[in-house]
Protein backbone atom coordinates (compact mmCIF):
# COMPACT_ATOMS: atom_id res chain seq x y z
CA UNK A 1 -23.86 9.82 60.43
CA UNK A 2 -24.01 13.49 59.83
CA UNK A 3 -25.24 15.58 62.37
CA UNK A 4 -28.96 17.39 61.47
CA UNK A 5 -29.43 20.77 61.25
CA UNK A 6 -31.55 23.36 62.45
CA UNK A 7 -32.88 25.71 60.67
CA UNK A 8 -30.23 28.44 62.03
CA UNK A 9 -27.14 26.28 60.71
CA UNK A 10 -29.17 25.94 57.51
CA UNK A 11 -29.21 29.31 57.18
CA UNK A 12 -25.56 29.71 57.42
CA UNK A 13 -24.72 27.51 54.92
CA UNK A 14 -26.54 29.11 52.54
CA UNK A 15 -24.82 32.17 52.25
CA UNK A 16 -22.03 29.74 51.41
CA UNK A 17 -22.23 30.24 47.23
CA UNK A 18 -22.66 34.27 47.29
CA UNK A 19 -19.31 34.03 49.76
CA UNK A 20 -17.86 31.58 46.89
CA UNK A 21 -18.69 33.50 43.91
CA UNK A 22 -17.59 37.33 45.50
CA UNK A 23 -14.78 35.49 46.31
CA UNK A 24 -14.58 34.45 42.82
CA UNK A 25 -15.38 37.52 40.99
CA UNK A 26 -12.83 39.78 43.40
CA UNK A 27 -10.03 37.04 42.79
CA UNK A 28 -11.05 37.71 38.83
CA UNK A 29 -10.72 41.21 38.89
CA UNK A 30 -7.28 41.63 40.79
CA UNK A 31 -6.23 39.23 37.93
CA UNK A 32 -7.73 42.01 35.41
CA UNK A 33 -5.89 44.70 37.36
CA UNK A 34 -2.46 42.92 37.19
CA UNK A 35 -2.96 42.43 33.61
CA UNK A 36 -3.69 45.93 32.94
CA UNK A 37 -0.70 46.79 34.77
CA UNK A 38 1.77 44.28 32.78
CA UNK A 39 0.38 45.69 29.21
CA UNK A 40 1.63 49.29 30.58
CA UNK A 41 4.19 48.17 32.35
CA UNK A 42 6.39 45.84 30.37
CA UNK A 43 4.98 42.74 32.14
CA UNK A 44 6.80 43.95 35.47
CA UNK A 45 3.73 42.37 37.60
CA UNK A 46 3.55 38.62 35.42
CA UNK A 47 4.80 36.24 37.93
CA UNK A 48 2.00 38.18 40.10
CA UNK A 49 -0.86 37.68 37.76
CA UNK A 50 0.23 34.07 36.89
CA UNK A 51 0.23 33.65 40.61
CA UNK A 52 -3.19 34.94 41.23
CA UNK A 53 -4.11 33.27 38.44
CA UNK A 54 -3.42 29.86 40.10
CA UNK A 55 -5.48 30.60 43.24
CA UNK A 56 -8.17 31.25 41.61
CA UNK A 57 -7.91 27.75 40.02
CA UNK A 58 -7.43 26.24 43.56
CA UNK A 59 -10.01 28.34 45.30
CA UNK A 60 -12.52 26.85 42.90
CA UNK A 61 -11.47 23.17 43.21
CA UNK A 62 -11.95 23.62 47.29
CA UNK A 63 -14.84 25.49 47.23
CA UNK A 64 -16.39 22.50 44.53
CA UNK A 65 -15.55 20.26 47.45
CA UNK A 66 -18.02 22.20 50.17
CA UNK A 67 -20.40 22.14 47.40
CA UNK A 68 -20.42 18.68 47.32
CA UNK A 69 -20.95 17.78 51.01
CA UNK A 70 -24.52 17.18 52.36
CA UNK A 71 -26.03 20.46 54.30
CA UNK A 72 -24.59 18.81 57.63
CA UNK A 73 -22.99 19.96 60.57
CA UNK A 74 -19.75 18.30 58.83
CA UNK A 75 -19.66 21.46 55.88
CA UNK A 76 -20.24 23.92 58.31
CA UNK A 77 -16.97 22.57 60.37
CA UNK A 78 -15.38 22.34 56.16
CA UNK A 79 -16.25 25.76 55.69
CA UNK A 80 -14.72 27.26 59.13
CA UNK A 81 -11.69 24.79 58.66
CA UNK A 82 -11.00 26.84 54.52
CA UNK A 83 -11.51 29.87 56.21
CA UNK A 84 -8.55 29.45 58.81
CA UNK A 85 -6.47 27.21 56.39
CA UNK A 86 -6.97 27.51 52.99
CA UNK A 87 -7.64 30.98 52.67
CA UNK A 88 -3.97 32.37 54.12
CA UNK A 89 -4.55 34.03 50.20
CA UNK A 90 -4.93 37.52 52.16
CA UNK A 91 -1.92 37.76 52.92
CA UNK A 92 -1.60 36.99 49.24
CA UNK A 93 -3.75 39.33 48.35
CA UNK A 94 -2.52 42.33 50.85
CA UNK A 95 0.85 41.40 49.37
CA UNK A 96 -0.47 42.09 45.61
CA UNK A 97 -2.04 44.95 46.75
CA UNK A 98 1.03 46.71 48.16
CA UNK A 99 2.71 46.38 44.27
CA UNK A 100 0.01 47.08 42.22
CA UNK A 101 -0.49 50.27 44.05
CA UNK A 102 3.47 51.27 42.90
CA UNK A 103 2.12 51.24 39.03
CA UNK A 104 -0.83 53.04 39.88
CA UNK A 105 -1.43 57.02 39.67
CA UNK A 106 -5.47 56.96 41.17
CA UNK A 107 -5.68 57.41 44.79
CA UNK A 108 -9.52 56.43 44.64
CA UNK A 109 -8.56 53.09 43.08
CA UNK A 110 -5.63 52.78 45.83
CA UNK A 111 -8.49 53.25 48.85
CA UNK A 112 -10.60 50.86 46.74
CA UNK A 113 -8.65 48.04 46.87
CA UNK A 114 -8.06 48.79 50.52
CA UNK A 115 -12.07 48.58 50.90
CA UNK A 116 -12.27 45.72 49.24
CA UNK A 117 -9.47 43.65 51.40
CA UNK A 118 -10.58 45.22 54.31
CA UNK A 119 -14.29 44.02 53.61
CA UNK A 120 -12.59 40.05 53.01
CA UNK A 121 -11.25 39.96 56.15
CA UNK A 122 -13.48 41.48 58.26
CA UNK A 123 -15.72 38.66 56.89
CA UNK A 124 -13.56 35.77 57.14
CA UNK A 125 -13.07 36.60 60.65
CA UNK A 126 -16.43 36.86 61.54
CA UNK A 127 -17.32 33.29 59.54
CA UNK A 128 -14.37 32.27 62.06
CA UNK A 129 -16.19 32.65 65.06
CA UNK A 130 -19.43 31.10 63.92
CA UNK A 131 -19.99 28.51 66.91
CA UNK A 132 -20.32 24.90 65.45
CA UNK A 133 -23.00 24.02 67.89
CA UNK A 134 -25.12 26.99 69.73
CA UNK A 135 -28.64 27.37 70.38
CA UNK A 136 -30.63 28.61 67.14
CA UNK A 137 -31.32 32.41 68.01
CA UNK A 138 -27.64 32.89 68.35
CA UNK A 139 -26.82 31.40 64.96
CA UNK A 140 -29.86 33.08 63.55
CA UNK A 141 -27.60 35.93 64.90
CA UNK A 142 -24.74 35.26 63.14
CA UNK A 143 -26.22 34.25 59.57
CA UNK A 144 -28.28 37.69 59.75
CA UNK A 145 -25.15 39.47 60.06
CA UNK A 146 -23.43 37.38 56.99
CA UNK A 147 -26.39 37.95 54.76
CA UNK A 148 -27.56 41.27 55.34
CA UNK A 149 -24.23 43.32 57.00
CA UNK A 150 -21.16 41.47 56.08
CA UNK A 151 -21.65 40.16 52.58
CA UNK A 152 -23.70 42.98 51.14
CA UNK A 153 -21.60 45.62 52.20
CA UNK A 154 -18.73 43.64 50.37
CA UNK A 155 -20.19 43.18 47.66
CA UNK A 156 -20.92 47.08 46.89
CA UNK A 157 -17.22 47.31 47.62
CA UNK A 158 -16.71 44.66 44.72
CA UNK A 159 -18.66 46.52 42.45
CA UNK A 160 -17.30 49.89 42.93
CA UNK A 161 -14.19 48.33 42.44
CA UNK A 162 -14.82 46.76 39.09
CA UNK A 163 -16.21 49.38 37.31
CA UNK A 164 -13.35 51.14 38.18
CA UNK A 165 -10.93 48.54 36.60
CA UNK A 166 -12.74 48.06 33.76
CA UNK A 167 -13.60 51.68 33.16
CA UNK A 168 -9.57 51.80 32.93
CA UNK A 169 -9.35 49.00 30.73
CA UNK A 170 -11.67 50.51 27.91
CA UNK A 171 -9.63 53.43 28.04
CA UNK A 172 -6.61 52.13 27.67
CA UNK A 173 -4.97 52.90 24.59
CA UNK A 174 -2.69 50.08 24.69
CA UNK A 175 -4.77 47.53 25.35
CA UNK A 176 -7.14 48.46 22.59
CA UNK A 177 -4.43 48.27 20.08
CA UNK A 178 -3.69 45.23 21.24
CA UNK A 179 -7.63 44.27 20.61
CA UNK A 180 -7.45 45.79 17.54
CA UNK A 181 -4.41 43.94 16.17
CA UNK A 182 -5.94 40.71 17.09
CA UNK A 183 -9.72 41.73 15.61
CA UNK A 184 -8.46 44.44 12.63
CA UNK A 185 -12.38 43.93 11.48
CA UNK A 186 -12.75 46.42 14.68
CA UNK A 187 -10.47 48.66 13.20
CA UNK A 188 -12.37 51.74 13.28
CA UNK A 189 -14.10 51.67 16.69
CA UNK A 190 -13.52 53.93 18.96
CA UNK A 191 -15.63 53.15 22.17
CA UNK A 192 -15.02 50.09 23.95
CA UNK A 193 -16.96 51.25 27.14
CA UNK A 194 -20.72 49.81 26.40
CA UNK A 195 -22.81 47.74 24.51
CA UNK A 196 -21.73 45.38 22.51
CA UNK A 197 -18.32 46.86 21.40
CA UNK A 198 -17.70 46.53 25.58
CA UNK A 199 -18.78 42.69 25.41
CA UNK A 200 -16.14 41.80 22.48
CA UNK A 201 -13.52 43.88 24.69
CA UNK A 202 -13.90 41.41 27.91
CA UNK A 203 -14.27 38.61 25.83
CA UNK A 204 -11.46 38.70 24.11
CA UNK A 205 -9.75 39.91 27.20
CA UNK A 206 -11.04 36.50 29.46
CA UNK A 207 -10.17 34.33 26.32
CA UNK A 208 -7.09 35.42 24.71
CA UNK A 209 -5.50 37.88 27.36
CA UNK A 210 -5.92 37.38 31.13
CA UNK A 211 -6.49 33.69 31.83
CA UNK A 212 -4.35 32.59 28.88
CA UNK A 213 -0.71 33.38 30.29
């Protein structure tokens, strides 16, 4: 039988789906990155992006499975045991990092992506060392941290770093002829940074470009 939880370790666990979907959405946006990179770069980075590609597909399958356990003690010990295990992606990720920066010219975006990796770990540590049985107040502690510290500040980091990707993107002259060849009803449009000109850009990007290598 599972073991009940307090109201601290319930806590915890809920901060379980924002972790899963920043995890999600930074995973997404590398993949954007490395894309941008292989339009202006004669697909130099593909085996990258196809790689990346593929963790995001298994990151979502394991995190479905914590999902799908009661709130027990038992997903707490699930989530601690992907943390240490499953998620040896930074290295992955630190690894990506280190060639994307050789394509790219911004020194802002550079220190971004650093902020953002930086921000990972420094959580994934600290959801390391969340004790699997303590006395409330000290897992009150630890959630507080998580919620209000650890994942916020990450997620500003996330954000910073996608408008800077996609800012890029809509820019990009050869990635809007490459729209434009594919939608020549768009022919004559000339901003691709807002509204819904920006919408049809992403979409056809997620569709037809990015996640259909």
């Amino acid at each position: 039988m599972n073991e009940a939880l307090d109201e601290s370790h319930m806590e915890v666990l809920k901060q379980i789906i924002p972790f899963i979907l920043n995890v999600s959405h930074y995973m997404t946006d590398l993949s954007y990155l490395l894309y941008y990179i292989n339009v202006n770069f004669a697909n130099e980075l593909i085996e990258i992006q196809q790689k990346i590609i593929g963790k995001i597909l298994e990151l979502r399958i394991t995190f479905k499975r914590i999902l799908e356990l009661d709130f027990s003690m038992e997903s707490i010990k699930f989530f601690k045991d992907l943390i240490t295990v499953d998620l040896n992606v930074i290295n992955d990720i630190l690894t990506i990092n280190d060639e994307m920066k050789r394509y790219l010219t911004d020194a802002k975006l550079d220190l971004q992506l650093d902020n953002c990796l930086i921000g990972f770990i420094n959580l994934t540590n600290f959801i390391k060392k969340i004790p699997a049985s303590s006395n409330e107040k000290v897992t009150m502690v630890f959630s507080d941290i998580i919620k209000n510290e650890l994942l916020e500040s990450w997620k500003f980091e996330l954000n910073l770093l996608n408008c800077k990707i996609f800012k890029m993107i809509c820019s990009n002259e050869r990635i809007i002829n490459l729209y434009k060849e594919s939608n020549p009803e768009d022919d004559k449009i000339n901003d691709f940074s807002k509204g819904d000109n920006f919408i049809k850009l992403i979409n056809w990007l997620k569709d037809n470009q990015v996640f259909n290598q």
